[in-house]
C-alpha atoms as a PDB file:
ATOM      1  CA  UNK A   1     -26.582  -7.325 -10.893  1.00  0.00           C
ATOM      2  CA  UNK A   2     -26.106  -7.867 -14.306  1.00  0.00           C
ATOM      3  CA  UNK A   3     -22.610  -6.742 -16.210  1.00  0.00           C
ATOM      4  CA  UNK A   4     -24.711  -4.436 -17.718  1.00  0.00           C
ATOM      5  CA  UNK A   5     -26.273  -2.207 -14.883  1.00  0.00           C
ATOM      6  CA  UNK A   6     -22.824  -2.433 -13.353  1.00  0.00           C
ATOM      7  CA  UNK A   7     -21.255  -0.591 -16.517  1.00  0.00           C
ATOM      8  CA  UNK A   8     -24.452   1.997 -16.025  1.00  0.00           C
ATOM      9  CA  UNK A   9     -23.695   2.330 -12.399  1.00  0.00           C
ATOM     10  CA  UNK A  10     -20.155   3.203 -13.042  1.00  0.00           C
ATOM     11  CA  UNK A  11     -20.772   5.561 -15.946  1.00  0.00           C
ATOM     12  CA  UNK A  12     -23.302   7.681 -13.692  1.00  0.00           C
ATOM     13  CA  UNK A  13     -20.422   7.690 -10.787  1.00  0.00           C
ATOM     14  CA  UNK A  14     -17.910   9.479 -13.226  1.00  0.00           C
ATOM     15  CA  UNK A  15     -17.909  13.304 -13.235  1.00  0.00           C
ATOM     16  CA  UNK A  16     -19.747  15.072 -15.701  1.00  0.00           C
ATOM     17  CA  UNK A  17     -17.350  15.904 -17.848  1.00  0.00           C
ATOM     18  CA  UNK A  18     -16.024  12.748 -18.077  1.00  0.00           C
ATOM     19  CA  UNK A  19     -19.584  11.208 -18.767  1.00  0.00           C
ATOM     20  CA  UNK A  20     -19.346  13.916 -21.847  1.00  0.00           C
ATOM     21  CA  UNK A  21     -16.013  12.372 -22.941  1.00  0.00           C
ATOM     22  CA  UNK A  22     -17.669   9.037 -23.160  1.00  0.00           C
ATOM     23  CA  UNK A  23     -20.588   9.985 -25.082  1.00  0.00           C
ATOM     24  CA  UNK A  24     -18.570  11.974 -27.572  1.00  0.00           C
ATOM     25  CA  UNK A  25     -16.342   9.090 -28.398  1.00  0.00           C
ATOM     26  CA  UNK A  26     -19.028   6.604 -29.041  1.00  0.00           C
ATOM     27  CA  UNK A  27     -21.212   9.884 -31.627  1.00  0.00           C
ATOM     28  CA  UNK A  28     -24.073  10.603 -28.894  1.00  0.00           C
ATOM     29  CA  UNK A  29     -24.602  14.342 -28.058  1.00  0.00           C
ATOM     30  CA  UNK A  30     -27.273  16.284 -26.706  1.00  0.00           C
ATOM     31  CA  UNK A  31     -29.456  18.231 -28.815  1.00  0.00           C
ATOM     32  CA  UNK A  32     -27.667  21.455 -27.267  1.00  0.00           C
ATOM     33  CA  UNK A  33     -24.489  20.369 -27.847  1.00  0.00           C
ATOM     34  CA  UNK A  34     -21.996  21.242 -31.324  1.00  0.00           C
ATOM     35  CA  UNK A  35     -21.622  17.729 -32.736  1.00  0.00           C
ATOM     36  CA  UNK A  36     -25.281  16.926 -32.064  1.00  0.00           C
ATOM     37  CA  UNK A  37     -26.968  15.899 -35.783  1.00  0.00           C
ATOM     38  CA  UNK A  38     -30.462  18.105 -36.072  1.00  0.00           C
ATOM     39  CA  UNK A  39     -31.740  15.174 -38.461  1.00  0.00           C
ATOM     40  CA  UNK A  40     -35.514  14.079 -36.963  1.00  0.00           C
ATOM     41  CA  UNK A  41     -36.103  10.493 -36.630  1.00  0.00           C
ATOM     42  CA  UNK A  42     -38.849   8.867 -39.368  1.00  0.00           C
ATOM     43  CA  UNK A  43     -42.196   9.085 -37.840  1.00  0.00           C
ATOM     44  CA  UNK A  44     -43.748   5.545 -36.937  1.00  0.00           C
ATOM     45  CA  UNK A  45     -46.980   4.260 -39.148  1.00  0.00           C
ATOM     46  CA  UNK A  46     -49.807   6.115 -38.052  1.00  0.00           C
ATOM     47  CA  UNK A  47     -48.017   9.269 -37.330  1.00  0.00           C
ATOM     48  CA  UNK A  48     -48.050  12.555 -38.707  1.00  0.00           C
ATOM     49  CA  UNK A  49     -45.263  15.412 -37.903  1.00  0.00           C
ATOM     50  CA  UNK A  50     -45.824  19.104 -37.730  1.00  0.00           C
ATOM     51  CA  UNK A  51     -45.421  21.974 -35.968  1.00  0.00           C
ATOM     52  CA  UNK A  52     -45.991  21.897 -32.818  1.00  0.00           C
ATOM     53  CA  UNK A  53     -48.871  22.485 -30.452  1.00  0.00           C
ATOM     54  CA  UNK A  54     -47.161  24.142 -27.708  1.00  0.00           C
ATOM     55  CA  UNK A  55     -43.715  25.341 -27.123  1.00  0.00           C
ATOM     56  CA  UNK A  56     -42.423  25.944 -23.474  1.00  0.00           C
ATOM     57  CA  UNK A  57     -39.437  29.011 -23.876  1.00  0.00           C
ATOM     58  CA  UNK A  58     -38.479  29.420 -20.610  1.00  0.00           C
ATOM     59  CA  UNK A  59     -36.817  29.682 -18.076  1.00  0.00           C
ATOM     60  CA  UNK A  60     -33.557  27.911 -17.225  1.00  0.00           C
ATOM     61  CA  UNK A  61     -33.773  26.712 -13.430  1.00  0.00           C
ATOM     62  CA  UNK A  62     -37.077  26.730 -13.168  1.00  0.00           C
ATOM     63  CA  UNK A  63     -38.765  23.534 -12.552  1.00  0.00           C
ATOM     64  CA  UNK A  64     -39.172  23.147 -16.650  1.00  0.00           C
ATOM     65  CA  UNK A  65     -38.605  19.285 -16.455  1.00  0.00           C
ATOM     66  CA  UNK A  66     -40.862  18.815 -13.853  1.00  0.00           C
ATOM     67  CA  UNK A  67     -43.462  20.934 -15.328  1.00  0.00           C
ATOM     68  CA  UNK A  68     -43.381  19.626 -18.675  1.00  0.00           C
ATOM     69  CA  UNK A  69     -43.470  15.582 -17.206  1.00  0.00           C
ATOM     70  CA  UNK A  70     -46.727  16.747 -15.673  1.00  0.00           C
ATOM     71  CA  UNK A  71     -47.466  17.631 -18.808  1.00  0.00           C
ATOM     72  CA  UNK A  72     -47.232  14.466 -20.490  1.00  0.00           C
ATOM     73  CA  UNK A  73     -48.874  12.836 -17.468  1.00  0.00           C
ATOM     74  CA  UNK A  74     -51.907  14.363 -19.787  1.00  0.00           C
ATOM     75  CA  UNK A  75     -53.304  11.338 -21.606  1.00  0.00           C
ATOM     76  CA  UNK A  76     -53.815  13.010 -24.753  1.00  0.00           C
ATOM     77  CA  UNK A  77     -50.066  14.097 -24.703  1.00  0.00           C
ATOM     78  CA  UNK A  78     -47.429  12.437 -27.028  1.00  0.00           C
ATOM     79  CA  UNK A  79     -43.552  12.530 -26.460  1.00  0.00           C
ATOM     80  CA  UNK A  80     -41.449   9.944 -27.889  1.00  0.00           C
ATOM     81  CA  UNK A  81     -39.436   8.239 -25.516  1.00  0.00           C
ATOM     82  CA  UNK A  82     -36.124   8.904 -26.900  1.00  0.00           C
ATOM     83  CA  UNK A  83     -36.410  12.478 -27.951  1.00  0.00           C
ATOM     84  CA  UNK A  84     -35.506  15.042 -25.489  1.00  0.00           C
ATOM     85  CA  UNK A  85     -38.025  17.829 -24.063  1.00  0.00           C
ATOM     86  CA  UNK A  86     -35.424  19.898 -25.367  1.00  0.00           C
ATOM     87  CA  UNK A  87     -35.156  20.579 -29.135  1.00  0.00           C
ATOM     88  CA  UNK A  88     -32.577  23.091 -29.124  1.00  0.00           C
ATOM     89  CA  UNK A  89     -33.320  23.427 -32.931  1.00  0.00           C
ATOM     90  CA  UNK A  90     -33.565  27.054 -32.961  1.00  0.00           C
ATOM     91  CA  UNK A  91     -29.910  27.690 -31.044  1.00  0.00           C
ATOM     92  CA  UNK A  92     -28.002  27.381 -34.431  1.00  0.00           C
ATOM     93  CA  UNK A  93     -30.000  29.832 -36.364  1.00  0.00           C
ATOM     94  CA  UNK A  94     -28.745  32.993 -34.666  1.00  0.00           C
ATOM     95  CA  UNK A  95     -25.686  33.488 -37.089  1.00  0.00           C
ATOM     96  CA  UNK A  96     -27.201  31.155 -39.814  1.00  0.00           C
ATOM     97  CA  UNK A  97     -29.703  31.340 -42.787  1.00  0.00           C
ATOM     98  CA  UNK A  98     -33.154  29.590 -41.805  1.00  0.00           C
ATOM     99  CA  UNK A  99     -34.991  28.465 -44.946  1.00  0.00           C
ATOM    100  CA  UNK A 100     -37.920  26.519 -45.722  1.00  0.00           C
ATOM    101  CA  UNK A 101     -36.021  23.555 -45.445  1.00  0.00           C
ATOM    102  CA  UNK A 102     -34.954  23.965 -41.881  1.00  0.00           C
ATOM    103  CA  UNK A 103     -38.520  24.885 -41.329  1.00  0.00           C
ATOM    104  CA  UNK A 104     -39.409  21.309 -42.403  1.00  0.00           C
ATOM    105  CA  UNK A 105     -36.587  19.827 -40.486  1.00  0.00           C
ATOM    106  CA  UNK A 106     -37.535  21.725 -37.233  1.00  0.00           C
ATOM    107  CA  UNK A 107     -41.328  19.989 -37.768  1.00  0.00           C
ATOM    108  CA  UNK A 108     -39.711  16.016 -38.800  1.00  0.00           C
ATOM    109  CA  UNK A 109     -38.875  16.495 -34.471  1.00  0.00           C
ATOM    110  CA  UNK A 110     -43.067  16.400 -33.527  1.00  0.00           C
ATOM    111  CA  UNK A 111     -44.274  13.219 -34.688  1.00  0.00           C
ATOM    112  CA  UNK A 112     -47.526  12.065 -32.820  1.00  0.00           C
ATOM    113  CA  UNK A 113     -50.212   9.706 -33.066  1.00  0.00           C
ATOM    114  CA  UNK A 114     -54.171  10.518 -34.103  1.00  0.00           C
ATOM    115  CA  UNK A 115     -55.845  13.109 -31.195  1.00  0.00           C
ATOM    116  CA  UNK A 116     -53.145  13.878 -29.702  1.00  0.00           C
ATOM    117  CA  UNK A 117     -50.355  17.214 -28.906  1.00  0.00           C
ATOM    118  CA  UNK A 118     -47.283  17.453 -28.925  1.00  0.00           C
ATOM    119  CA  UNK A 119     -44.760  19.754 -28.364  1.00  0.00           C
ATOM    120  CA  UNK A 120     -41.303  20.954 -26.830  1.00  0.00           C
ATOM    121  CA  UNK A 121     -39.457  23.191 -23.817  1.00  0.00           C
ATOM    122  CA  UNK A 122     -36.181  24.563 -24.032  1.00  0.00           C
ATOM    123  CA  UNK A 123     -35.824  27.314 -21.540  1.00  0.00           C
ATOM    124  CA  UNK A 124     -32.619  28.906 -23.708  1.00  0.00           C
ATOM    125  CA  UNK A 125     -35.183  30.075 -26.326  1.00  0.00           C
ATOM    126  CA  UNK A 126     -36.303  32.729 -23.986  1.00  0.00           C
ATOM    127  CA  UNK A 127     -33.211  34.624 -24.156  1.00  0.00           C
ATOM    128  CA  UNK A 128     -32.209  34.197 -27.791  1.00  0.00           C
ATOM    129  CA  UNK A 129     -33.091  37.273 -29.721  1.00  0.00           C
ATOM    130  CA  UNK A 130     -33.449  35.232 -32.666  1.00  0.00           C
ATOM    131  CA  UNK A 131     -35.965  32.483 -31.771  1.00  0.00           C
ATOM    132  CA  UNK A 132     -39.719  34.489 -31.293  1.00  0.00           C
ATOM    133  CA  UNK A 133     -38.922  35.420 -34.931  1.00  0.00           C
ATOM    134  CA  UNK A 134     -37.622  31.915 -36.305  1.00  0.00           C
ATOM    135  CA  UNK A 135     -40.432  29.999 -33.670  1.00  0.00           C
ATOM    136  CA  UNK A 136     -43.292  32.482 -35.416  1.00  0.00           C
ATOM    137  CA  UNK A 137     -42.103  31.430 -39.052  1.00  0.00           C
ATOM    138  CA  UNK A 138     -42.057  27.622 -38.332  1.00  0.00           C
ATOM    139  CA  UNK A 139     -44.979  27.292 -35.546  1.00  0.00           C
ATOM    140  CA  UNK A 140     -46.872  30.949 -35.402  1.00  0.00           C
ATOM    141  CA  UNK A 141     -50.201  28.715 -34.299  1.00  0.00           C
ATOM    142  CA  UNK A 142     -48.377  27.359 -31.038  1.00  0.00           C
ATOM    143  CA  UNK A 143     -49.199  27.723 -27.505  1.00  0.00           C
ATOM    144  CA  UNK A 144     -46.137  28.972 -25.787  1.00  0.00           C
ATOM    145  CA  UNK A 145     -45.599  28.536 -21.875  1.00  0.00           C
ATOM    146  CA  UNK A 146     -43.158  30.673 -19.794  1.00  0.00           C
ATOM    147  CA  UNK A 147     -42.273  29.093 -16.246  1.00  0.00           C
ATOM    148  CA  UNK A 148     -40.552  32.497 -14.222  1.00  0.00           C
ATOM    149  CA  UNK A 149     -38.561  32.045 -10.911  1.00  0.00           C
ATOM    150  CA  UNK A 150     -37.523  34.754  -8.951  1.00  0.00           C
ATOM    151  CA  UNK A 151     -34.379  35.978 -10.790  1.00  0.00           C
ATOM    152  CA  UNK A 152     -31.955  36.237  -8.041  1.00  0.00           C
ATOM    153  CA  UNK A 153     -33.153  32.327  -6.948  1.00  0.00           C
ATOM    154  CA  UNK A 154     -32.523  31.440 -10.689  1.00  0.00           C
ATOM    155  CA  UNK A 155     -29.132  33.256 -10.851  1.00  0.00           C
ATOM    156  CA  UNK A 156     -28.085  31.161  -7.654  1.00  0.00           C
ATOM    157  CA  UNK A 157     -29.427  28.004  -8.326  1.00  0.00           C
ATOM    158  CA  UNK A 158     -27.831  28.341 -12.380  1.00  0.00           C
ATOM    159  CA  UNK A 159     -24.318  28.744 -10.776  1.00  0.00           C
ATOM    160  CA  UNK A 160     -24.768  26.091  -8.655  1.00  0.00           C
ATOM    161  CA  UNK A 161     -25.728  24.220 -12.168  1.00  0.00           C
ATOM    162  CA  UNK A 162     -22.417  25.329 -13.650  1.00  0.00           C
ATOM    163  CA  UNK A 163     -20.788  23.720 -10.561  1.00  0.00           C
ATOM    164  CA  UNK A 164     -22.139  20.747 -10.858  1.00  0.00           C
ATOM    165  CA  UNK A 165     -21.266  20.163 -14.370  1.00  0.00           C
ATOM    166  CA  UNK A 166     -18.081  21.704 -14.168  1.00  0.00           C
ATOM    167  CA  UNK A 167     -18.088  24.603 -15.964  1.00  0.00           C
ATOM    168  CA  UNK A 168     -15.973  27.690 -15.217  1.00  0.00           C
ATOM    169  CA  UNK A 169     -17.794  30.504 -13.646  1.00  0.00           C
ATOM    170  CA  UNK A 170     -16.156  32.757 -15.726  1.00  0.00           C
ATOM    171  CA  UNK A 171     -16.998  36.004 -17.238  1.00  0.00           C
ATOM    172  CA  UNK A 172     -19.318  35.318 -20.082  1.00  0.00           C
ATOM    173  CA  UNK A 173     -20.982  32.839 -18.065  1.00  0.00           C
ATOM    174  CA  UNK A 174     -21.826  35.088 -15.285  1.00  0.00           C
ATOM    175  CA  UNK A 175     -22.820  37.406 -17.438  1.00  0.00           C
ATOM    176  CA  UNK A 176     -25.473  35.027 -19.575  1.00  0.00           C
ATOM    177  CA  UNK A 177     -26.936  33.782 -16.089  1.00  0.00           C
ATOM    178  CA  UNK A 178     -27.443  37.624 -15.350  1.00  0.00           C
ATOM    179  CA  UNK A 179     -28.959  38.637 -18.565  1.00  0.00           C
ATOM    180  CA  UNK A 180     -31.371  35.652 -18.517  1.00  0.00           C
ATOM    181  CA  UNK A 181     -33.211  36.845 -15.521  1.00  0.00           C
ATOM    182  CA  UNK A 182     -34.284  40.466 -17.142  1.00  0.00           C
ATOM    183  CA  UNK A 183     -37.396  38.791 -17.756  1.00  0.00           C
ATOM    184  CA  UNK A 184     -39.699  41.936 -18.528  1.00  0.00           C
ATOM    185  CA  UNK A 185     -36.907  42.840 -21.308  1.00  0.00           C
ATOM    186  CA  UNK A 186     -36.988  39.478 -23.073  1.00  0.00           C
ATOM    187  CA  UNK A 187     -40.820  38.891 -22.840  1.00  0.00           C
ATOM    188  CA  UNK A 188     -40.741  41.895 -25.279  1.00  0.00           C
ATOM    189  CA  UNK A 189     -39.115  40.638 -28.113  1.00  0.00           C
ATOM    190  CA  UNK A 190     -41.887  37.324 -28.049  1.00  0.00           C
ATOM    191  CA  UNK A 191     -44.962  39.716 -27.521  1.00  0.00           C
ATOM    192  CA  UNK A 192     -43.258  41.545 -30.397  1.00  0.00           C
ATOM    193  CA  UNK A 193     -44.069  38.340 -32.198  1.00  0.00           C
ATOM    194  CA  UNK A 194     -46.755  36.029 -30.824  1.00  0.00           C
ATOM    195  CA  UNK A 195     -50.554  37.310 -29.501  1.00  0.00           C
ATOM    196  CA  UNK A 196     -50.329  38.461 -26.232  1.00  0.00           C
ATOM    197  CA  UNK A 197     -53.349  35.736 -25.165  1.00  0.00           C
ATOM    198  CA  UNK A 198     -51.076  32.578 -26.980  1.00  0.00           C
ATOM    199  CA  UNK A 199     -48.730  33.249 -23.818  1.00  0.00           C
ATOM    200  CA  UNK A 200     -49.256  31.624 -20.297  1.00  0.00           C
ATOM    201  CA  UNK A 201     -46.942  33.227 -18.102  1.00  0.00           C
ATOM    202  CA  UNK A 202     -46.522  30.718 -14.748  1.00  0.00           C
ATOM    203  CA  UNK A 203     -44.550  31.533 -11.479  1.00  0.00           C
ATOM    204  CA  UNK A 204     -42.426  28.423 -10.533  1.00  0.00           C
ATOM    205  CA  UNK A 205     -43.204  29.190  -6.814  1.00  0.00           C
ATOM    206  CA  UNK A 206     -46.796  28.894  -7.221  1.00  0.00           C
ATOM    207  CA  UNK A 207     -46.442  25.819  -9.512  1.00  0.00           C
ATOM    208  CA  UNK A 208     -44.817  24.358  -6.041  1.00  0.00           C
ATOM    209  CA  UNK A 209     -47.684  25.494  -3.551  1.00  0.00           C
ATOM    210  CA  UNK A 210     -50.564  25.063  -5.822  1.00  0.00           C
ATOM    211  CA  UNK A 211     -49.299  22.337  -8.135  1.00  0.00           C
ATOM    212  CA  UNK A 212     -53.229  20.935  -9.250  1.00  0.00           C
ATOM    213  CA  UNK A 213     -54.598  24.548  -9.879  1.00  0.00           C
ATOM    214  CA  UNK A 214     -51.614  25.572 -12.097  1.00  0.00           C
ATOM    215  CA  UNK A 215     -51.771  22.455 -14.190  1.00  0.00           C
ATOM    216  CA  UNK A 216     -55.528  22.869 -14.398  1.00  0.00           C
ATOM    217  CA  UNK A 217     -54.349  26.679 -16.304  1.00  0.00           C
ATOM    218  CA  UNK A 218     -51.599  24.659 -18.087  1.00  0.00           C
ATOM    219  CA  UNK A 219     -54.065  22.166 -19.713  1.00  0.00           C
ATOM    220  CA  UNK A 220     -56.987  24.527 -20.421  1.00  0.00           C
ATOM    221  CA  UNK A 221     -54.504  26.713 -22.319  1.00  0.00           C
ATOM    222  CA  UNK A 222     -53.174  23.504 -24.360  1.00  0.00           C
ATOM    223  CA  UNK A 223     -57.195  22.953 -25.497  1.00  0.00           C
ATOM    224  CA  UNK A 224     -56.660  19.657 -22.717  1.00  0.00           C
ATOM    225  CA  UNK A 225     -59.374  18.618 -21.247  1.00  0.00           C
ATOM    226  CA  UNK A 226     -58.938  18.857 -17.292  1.00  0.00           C
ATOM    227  CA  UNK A 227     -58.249  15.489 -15.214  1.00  0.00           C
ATOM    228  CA  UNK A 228     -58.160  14.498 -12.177  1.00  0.00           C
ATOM    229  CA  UNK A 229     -54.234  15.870 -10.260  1.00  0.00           C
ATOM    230  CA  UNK A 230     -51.473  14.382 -12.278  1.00  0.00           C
ATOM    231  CA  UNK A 231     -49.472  11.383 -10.696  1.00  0.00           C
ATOM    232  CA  UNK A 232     -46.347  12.320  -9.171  1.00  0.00           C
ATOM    233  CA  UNK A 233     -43.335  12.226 -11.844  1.00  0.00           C
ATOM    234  CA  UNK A 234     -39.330  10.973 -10.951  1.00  0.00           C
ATOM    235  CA  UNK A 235     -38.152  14.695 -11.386  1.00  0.00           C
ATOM    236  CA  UNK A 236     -38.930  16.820  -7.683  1.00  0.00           C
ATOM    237  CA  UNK A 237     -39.017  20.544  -7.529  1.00  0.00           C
ATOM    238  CA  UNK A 238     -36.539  22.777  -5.800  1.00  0.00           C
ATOM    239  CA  UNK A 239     -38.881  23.997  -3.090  1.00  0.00           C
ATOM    240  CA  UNK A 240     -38.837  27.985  -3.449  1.00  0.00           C
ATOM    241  CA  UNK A 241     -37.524  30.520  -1.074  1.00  0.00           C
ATOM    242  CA  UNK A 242     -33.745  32.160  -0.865  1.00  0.00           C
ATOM    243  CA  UNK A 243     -31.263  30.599  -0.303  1.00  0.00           C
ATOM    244  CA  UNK A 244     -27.646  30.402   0.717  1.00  0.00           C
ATOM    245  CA  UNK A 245     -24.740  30.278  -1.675  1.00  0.00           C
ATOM    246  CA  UNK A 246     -24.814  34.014  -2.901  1.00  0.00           C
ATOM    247  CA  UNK A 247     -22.926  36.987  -1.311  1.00  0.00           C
ATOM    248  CA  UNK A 248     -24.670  39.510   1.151  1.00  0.00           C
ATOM    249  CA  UNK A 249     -23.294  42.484  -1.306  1.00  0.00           C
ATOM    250  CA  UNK A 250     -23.951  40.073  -4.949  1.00  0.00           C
ATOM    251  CA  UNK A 251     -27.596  39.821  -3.657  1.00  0.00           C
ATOM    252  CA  UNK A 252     -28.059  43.379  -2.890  1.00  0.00           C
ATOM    253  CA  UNK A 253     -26.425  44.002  -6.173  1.00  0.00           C
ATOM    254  CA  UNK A 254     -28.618  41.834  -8.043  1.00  0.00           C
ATOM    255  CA  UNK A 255     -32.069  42.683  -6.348  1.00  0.00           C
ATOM    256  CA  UNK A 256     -31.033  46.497  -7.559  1.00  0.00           C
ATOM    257  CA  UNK A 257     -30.193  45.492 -11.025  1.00  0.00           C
ATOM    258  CA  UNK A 258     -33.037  43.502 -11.372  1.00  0.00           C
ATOM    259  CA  UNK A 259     -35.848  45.450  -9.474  1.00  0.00           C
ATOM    260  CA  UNK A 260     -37.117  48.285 -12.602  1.00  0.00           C
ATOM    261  CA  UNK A 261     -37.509  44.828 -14.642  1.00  0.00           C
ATOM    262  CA  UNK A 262     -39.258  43.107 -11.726  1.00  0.00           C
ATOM    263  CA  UNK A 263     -41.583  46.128 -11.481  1.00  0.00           C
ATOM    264  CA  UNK A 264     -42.020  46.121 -15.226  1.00  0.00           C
ATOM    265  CA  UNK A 265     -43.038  42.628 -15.595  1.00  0.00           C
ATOM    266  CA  UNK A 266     -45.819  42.956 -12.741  1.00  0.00           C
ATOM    267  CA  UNK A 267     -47.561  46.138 -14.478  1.00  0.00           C
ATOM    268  CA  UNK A 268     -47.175  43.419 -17.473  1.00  0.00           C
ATOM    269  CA  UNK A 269     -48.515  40.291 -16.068  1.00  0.00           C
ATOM    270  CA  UNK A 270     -50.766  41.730 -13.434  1.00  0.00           C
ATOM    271  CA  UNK A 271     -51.533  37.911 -11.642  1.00  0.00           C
ATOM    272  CA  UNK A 272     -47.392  37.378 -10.718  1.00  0.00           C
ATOM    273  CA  UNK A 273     -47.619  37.388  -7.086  1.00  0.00           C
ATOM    274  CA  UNK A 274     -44.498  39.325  -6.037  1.00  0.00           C
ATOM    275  CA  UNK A 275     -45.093  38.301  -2.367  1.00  0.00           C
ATOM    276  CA  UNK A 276     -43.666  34.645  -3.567  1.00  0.00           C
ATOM    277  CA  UNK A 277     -40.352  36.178  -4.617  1.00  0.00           C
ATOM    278  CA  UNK A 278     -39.170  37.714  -1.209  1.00  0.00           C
ATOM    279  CA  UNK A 279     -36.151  39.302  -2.865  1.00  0.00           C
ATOM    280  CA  UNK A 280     -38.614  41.650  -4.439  1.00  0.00           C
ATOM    281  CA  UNK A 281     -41.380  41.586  -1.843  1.00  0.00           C
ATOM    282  CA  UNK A 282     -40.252  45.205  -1.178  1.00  0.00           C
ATOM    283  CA  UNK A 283     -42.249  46.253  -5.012  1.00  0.00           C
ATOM    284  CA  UNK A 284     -45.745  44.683  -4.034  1.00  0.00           C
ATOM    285  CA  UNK A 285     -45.806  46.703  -0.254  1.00  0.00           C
ATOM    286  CA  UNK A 286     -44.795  49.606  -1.972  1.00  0.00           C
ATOM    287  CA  UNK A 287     -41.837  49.985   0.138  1.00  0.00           C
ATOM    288  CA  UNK A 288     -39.080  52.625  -0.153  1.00  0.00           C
ATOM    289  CA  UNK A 289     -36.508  50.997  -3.073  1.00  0.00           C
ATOM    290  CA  UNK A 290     -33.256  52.691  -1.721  1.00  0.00           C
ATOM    291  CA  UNK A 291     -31.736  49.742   0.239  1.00  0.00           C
ATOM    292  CA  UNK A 292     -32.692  46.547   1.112  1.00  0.00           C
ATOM    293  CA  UNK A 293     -31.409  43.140   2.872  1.00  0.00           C
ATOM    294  CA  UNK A 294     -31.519  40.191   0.466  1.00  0.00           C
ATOM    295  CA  UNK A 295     -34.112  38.287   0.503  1.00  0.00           C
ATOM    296  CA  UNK A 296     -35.582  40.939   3.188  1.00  0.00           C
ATOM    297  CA  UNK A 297     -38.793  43.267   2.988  1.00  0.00           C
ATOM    298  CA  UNK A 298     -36.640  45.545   4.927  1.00  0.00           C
ATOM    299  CA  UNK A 299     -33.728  48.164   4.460  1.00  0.00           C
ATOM    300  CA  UNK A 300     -30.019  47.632   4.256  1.00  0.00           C
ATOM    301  CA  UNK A 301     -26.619  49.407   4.739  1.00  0.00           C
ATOM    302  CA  UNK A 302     -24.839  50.167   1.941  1.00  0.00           C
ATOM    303  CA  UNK A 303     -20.965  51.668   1.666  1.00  0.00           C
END
């Protein structure tokens, strides 16, 4: 081994945080992060920038990575190598001006070659109130695709993200990862903005179970023609299903707080398959709402 992948090998063994420290000292941040510069790279000969074809908004902890490699598994697919699948472009905006320049700026970050899409996912835009109005004005043409996970699964499993890079699980951030699963609510603001039918709403557990028909949806609603199941990618799904790490009582709380919104979103988007998200299995039997065990199609005590 080399000097070189020794010096890698050590770098990844550091804790997060101290991988940040690193970074920041030698001027490389991530496109979500405050020193990051929102400058796009010059397109190579032959390319032409845009805006772009599609624009994945959501949602955090939700196999978005994974999805969106399948994605570019897709022959007629572009992504340069070096630029990340998320933008983060639009994060700024919410307390600043957006002109026409910005507009420009935001399309310098889609170059692509002749025949060929391309396009973003950052799962944060979902719950920005700002970005279905900024991503209309700069892209109102593009084909926008929402991954959903069962919210209580997606609260756990974005605390357990916050863990593992060392965040505080304070307040605020408690309360973000709560707001971010009222998914009914926030779909509002974007079908406020974009036609109803440049939407595909996906459910992360189906993506799991029926990988090959769900990308077959994904790439008929890019305008892809279909091909034959995509090669397995490096980044692996969570496979769906509750899970440990939350509180008996947190659960309970959270499948209440969350179950009008639940119900909302499946008189919305009448093909989510509520029996995938046991938490909330309870709203597709019809089953009395007043008490239930997490995770459980059945009642509960409460105090």
């Amino acid at each position: 081994m080399n000097m070189r992948d020794q010096a890698k090998k050590a770098f990844l063994r550091l804790p997060p945080t101290a991988r940040r420290g690193v970074l920041h000292a030698l001027g490389r941040y991530a496109p979500w992060e405050e020193g990051f510069d929102p400058t796009p790279p010059p397109p190579a000969p032959g390319e032409r920038t845009g805006p772009p074809d599609f624009v994945g908004i959501g949602v955090q902890k939700a196999g978005t990575t994974w999805w969106y490699e399948l994605i570019l598994a897709h022959p007629s697919v572009s992504s340069h190598r070096g630029i990340h699948k998320e933008r983060h472009f639009l994060d700024r905006y919410g307390a600043s001006p957006f002109g026409d320049a910005d507009v420009q700026r935001y399309h310098g970050w889609f170059p692509r070659p002749p025949d060929t899409i391309t396009g973003e996912w950052t799962p944060d835009y979902f719950s920005f109130p700002w970005a279905p109005r900024l991503l209309r004005r700069s892209a109102p043409d593009a084909r926008l695709l929402l991954l959903l996970r069962d919210p209580v699964e997606r609260f756990r499993s974005g605390l357990e993200h916050l863990d593992r890079m060392g965040a505080p699980r304070d307040a605020t951030a408690v309360t973000d990862a709560i707001q971010r699963g009222f998914y009914d609510r926030l779909l509002g603001g974007w079908l406020e903005e974009f036609d109803r039918e440049q939407l595909l709403v996906l459910q992360y557990e189906r993506c799991v179970t029926d990988r090959d028909r769900e990308l077959e949806r994904t790439f008929s609603h890019l305008g892809l023609e279909l091909r034959p199941p995509a090669p397995e990618v490096r980044t692996a799904p969570e496979r769906p299903g509750t899970r440990a790490g939350l509180d008996r009582e947190v659960r309970a709380l959270l499948i209440d707080l969350y179950g009008p919104d639940v119900a909302a979103l499946a008189a919305r988007v009448p093909d989510l398959d509520l029996a995938l998200w046991p938490n909330f299995a309870y709203l597709a039997s019809g089953s009395d709402t007043s008490g239930r065990v997490a995770g459980e199609n059945s009642p509960t005590e409460r105090a």
